[in-house]
Protein backbone atom coordinates (compact mmCIF):
# COMPACT_ATOMS: atom_id res chain seq x y z
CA UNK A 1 16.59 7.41 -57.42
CA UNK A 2 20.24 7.85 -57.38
CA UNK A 3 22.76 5.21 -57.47
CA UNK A 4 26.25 4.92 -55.03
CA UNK A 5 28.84 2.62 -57.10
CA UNK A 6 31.76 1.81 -54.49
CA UNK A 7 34.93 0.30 -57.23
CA UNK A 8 38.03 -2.00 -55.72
CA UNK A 9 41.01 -2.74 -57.34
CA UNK A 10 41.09 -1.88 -61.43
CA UNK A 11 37.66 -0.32 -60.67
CA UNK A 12 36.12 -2.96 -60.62
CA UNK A 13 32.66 -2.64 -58.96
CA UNK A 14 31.82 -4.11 -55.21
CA UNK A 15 28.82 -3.16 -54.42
CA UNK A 16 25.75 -1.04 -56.14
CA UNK A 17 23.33 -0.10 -54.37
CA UNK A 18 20.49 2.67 -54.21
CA UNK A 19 21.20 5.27 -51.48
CA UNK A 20 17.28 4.48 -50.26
CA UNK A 21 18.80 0.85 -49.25
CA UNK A 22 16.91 -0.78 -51.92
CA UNK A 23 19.34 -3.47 -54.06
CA UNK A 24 18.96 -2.67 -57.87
CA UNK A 25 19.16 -5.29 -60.43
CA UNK A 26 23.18 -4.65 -61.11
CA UNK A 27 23.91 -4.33 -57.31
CA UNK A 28 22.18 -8.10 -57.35
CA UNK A 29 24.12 -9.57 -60.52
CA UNK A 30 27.48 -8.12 -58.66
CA UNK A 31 26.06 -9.80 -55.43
CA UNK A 32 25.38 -13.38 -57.54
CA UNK A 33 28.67 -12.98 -59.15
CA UNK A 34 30.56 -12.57 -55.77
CA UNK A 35 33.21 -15.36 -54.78
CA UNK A 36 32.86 -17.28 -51.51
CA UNK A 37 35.17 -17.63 -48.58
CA UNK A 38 34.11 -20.78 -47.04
CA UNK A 39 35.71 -20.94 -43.76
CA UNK A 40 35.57 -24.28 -41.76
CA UNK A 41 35.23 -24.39 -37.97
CA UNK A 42 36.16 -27.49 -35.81
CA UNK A 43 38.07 -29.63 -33.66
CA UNK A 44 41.37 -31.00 -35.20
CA UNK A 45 40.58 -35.00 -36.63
CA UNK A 46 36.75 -33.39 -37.18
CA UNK A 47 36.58 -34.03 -40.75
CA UNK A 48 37.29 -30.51 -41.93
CA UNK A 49 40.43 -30.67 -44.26
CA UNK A 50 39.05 -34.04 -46.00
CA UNK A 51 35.91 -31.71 -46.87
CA UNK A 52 38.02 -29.19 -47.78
CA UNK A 53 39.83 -31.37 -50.29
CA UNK A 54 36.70 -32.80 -51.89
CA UNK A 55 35.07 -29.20 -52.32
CA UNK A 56 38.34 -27.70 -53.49
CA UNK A 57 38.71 -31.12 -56.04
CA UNK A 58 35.70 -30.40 -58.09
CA UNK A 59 36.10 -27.17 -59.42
CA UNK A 60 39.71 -25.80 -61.07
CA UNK A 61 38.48 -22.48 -59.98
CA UNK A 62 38.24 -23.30 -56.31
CA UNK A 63 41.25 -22.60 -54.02
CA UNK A 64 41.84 -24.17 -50.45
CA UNK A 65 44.14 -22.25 -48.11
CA UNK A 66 45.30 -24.46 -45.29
CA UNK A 67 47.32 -23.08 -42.13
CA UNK A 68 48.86 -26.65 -41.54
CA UNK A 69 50.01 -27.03 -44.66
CA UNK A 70 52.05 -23.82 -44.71
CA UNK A 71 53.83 -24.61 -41.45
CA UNK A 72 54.53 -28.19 -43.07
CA UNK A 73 55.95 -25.74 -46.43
CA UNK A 74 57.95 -23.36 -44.40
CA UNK A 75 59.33 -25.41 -40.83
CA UNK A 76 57.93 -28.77 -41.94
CA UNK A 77 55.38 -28.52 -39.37
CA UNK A 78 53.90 -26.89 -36.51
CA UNK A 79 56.86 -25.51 -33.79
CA UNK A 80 55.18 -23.60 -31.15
CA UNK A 81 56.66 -20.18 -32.77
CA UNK A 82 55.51 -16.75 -32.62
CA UNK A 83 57.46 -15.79 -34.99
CA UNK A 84 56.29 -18.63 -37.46
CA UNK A 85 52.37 -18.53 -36.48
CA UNK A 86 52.86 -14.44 -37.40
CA UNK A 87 53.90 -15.29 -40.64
CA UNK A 88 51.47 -18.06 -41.37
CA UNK A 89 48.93 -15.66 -40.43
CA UNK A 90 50.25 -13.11 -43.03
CA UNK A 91 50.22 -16.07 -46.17
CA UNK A 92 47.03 -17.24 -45.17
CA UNK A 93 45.26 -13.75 -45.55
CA UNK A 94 47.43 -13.09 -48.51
CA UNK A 95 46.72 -15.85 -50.47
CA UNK A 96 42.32 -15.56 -49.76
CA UNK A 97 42.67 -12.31 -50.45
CA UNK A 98 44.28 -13.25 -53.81
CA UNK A 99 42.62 -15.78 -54.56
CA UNK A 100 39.07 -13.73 -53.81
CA UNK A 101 40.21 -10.45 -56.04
CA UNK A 102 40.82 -13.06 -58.96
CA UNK A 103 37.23 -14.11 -58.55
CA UNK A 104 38.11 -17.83 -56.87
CA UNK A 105 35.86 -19.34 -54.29
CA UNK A 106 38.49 -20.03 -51.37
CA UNK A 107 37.95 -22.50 -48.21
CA UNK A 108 39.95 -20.78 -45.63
CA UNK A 109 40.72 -24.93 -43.83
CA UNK A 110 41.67 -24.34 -40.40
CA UNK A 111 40.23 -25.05 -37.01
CA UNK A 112 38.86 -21.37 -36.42
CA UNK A 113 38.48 -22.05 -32.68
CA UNK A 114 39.49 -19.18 -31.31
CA UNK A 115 36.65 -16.23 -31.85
CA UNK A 116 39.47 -13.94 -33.25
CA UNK A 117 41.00 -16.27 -35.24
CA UNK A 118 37.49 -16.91 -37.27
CA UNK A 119 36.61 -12.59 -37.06
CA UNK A 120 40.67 -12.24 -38.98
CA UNK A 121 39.18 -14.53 -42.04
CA UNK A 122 35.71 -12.83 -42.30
CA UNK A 123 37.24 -9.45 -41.87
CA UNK A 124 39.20 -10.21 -45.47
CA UNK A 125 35.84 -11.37 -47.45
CA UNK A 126 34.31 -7.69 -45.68
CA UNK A 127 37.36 -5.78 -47.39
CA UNK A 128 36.33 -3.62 -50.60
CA UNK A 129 32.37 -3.32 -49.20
CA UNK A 130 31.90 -7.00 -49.32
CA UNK A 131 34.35 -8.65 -51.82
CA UNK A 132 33.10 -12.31 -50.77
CA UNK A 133 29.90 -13.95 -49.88
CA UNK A 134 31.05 -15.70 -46.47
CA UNK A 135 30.07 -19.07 -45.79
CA UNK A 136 30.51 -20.68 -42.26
CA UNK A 137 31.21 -24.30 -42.21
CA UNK A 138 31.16 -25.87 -38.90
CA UNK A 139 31.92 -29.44 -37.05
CA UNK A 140 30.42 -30.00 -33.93
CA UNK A 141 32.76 -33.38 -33.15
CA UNK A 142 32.92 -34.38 -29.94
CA UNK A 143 36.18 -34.49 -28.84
CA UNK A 144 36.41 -38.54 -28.36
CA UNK A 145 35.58 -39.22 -32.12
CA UNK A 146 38.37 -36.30 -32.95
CA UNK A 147 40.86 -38.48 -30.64
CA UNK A 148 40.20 -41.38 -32.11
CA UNK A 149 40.97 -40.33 -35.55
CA UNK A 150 43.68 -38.11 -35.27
CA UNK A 151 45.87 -41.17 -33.55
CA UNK A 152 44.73 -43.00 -37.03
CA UNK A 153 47.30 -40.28 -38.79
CA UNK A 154 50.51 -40.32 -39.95
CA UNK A 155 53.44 -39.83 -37.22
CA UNK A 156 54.51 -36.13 -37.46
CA UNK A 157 50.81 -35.36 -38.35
CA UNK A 158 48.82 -36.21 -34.53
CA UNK A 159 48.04 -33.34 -32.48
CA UNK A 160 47.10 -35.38 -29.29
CA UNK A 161 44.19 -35.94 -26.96
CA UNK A 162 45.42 -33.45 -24.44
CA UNK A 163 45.27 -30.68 -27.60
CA UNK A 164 42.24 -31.69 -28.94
CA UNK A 165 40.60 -31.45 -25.16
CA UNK A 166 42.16 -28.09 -24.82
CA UNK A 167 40.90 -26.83 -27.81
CA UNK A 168 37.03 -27.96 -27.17
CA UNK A 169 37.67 -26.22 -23.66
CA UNK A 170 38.51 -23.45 -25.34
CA UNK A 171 35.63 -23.35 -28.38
CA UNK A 172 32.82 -24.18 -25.87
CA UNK A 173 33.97 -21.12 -23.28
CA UNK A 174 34.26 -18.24 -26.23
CA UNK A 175 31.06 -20.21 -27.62
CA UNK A 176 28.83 -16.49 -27.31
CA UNK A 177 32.16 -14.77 -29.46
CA UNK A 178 31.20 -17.42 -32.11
CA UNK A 179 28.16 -16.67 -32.10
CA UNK A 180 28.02 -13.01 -32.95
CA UNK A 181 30.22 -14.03 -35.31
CA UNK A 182 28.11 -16.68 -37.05
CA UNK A 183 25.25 -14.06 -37.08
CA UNK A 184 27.69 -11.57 -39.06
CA UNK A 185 28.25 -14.29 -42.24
CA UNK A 186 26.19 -14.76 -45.12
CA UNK A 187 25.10 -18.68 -44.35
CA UNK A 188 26.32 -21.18 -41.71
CA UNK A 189 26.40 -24.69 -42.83
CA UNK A 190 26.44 -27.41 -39.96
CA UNK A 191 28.21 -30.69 -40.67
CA UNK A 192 27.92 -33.73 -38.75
């Protein structure tokens, strides 16, 4: 039986497996010792970043890379720029994939509506033959509870009815994107 050994960064082994397909015992320790990109999938005001927060809170080693809180670091906030969503994009998969080749599980907080926006995230835990186990987090809020809330938070920090409505228009009509996605992670975890 012969082996294949596939080494990232320092050499540090990714993935061993058996060229028959068969997972020895190291390619399963490497496996178990994997980090995890959790990535969270909702409406705005769905309960996502609070999670986030919690999961990120219980463990030093955990990391949570949020997309609104880098706009808030670099413009104070969201602006409607190209320009600024192109670099936001650029920290975000910088920091998970820094996070994830110093062995950190990372929740990637964001609303992931948009089918490419969630394939961008899983594409960095697929880097280096699988440097992350991918977990898929998702809140299936209906947009009137979302509403609700997000008029509950701090001025500067609402994204509006008409948004929120927008964006569940959007989710529900790339729904069958999602779902080939979903079927390409490691687990999917539904919240209510």
């Amino acid at each position: 039986m012969s082996t294949n050994i596939i080494r990232g960064e320092n050499d540090r082994p990714i993935c061993v497996c058996t060229l028959d397909g068969q997972k020895c015992g190291a390619c399963q320790a490497a496996a178990a010792n994997r980090p995890t990109l959790h990535i969270t999938q909702g409406l705005p005001a769905s309960g996502k970043s609070t999670w986030a927060r919690a999961w990120m809170s219980q463990d030093p080693n955990r990391v949570r890379i949020c997309r609104d809180d880098l706009r808030r670091m670099i413009r104070g906030g969201w602006t409607g720029n190209r320009a600024d969503e192109d670099l936001i994009t650029a920290m975000v998969t910088a920091g998970i994939r820094a996070a994830l080749l110093h062995s950190r599980d990372v929740v990637a907080d964001a609303t992931h509506i948009r089918p490419q926006d969630l394939e961008r995230v899983i594409w960095i835990a697929r880097q280096d033959k699988h440097l992350a186990r991918v977990v898929l987090h998702r809140w299936d809020t209906r947009p009137g509870p979302c509403i609700q809330r997000d008029r509950q938070r701090p001025p500067g920090e609402h994204v509006g009815g008409d948004v929120i409505w927008d964006m569940y228009d959007t989710w529900r009509a790339t729904m069958p994107g999602h779902t080939l996605l979903a079927a390409s992670v490691d687990e999917v975890i539904i919240h209510e």
